[in-house]
Protein backbone atom coordinates (compact mmCIF):
# COMPACT_ATOMS: atom_id res chain seq x y z
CA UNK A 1 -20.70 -3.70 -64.05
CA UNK A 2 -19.47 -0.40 -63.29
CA UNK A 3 -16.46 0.69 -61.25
CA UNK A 4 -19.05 2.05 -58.30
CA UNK A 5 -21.46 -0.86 -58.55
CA UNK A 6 -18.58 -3.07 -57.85
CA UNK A 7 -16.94 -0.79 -54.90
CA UNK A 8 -20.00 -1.39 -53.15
CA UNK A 9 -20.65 -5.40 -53.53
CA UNK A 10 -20.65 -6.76 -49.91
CA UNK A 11 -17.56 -8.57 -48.94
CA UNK A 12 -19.58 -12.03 -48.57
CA UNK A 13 -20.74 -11.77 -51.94
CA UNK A 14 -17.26 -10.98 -53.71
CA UNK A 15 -15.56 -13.83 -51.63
CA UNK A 16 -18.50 -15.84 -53.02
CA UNK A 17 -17.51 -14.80 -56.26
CA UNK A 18 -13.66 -15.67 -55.45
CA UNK A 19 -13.99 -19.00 -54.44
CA UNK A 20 -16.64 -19.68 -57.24
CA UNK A 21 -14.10 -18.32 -59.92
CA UNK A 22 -11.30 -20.52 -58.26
CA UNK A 23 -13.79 -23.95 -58.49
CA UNK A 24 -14.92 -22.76 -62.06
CA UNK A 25 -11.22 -22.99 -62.87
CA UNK A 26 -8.93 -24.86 -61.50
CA UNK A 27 -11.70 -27.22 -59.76
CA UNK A 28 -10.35 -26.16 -56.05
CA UNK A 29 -13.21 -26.38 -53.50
CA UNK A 30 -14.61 -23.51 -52.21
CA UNK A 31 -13.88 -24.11 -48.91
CA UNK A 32 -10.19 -24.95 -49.46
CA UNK A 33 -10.07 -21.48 -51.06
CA UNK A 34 -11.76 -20.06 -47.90
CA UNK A 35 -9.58 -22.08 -45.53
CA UNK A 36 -6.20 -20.83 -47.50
CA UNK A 37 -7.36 -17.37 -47.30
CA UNK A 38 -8.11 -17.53 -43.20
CA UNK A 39 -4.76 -19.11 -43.15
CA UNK A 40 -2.87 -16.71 -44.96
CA UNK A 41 -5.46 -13.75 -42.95
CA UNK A 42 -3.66 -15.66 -39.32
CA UNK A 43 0.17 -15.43 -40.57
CA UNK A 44 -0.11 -11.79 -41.94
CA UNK A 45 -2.22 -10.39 -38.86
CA UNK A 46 0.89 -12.33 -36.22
CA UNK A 47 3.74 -10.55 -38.46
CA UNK A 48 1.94 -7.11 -37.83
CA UNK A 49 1.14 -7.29 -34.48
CA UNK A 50 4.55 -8.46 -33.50
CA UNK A 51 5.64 -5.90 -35.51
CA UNK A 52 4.81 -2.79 -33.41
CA UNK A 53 6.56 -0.64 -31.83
CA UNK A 54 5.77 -0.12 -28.26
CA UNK A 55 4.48 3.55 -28.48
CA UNK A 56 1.77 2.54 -30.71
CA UNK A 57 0.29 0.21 -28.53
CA UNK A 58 -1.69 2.61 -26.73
CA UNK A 59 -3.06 3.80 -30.15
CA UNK A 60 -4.04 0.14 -31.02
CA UNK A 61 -5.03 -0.51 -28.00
CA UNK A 62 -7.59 2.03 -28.57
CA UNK A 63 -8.75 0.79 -31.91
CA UNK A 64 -9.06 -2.80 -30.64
CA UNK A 65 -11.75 -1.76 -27.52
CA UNK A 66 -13.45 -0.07 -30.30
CA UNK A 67 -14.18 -3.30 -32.33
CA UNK A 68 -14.61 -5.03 -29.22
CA UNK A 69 -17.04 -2.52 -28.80
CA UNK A 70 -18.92 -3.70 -31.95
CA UNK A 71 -18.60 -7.15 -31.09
CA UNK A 72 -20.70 -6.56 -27.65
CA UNK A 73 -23.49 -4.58 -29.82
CA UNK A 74 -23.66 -8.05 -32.38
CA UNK A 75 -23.66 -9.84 -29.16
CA UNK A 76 -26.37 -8.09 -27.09
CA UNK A 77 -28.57 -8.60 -30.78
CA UNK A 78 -27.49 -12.38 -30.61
CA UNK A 79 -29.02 -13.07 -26.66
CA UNK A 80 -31.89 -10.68 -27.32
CA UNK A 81 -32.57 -12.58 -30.71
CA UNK A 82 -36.49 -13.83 -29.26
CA UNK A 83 -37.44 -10.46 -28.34
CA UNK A 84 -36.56 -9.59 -32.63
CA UNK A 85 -37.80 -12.88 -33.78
CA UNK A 86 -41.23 -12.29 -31.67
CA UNK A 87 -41.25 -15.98 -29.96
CA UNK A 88 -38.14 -18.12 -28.61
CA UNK A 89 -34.74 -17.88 -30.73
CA UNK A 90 -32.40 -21.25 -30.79
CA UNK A 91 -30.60 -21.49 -27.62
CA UNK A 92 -27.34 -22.42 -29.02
CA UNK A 93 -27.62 -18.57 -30.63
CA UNK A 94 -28.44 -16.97 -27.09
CA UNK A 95 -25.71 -18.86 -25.51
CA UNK A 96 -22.84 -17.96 -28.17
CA UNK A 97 -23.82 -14.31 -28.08
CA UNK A 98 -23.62 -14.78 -24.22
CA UNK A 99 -20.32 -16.23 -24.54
CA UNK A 100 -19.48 -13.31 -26.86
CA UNK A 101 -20.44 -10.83 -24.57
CA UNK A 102 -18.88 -12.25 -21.87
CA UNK A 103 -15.37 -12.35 -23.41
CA UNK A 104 -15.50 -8.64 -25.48
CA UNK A 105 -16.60 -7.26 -22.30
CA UNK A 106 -13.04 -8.64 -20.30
CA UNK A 107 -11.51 -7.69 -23.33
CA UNK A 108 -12.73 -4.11 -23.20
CA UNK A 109 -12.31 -3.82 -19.39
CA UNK A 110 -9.25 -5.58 -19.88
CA UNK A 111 -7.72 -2.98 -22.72
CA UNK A 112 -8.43 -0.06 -20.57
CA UNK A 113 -7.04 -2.01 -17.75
CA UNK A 114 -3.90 -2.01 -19.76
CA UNK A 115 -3.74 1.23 -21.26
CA UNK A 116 -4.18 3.08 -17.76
CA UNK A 117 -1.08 1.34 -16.84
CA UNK A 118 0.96 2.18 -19.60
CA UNK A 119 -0.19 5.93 -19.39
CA UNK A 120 0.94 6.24 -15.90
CA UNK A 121 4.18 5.14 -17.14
CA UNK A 122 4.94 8.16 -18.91
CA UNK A 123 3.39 10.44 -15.78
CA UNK A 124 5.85 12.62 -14.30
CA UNK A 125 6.74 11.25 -10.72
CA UNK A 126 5.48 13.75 -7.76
């Protein structure tokens, strides 16, 4: 396979191909790969974040109500899924994209919330 063939494999399909690889040789299950990985993924992402410095927050702030952003457009797809489907979706999907609507949208109203705040910190007082 060539060098851009392989730059543009989906992420599913190369962890597919990790925790196959793993099984094939050491006999690990797939899922224990998957779990160690979203284990490791949870103690590297709470190192980073408590990591920052307080001036960036408003920066990261920023980036985080953009993927939150994302999250409602996957969401609004998820309750709408019976007007893409053409008849009634499962209502365990409608509800969960609800629920994921729901939350992004306090976190986005939330993050702007906070990042006023911290703005008018630095404001000159009048």
């Amino acid at each position: 396979m060539t060098q851009l063939a392989q730059a543009t494999l989906p992420v599913e399909a190369v962890a597919d191909g990790a925790a196959a690889a793993a099984h094939a040789a050491t006999g690990i299950d797939p899922f224990v790969f998957r779990f160690a990985i979203f284990v490791l993924a949870i103690f590297v992402g709470y190192y980073v974040v408590w990591s920052v410095t307080p001036a960036l927050h408003t920066p990261l702030m920023a980036v985080t109500n953009a993927i939150s952003s994302v999250i409602v457009v996957g969401a609004l797809l998820s309750v709408g899924v019976d007007l893409q489907v053409g008849g009634d979706g499962p209502i365990w999907a409608r509800a969960l994209g609800f629920g994921a609507l729901v939350l992004a949208s306090v976190n986005i109203f939330g993050g702007f919330l906070v990042t006023q705040r911290m703005l008018a910190m630095y404001k000159k007082k009048g």
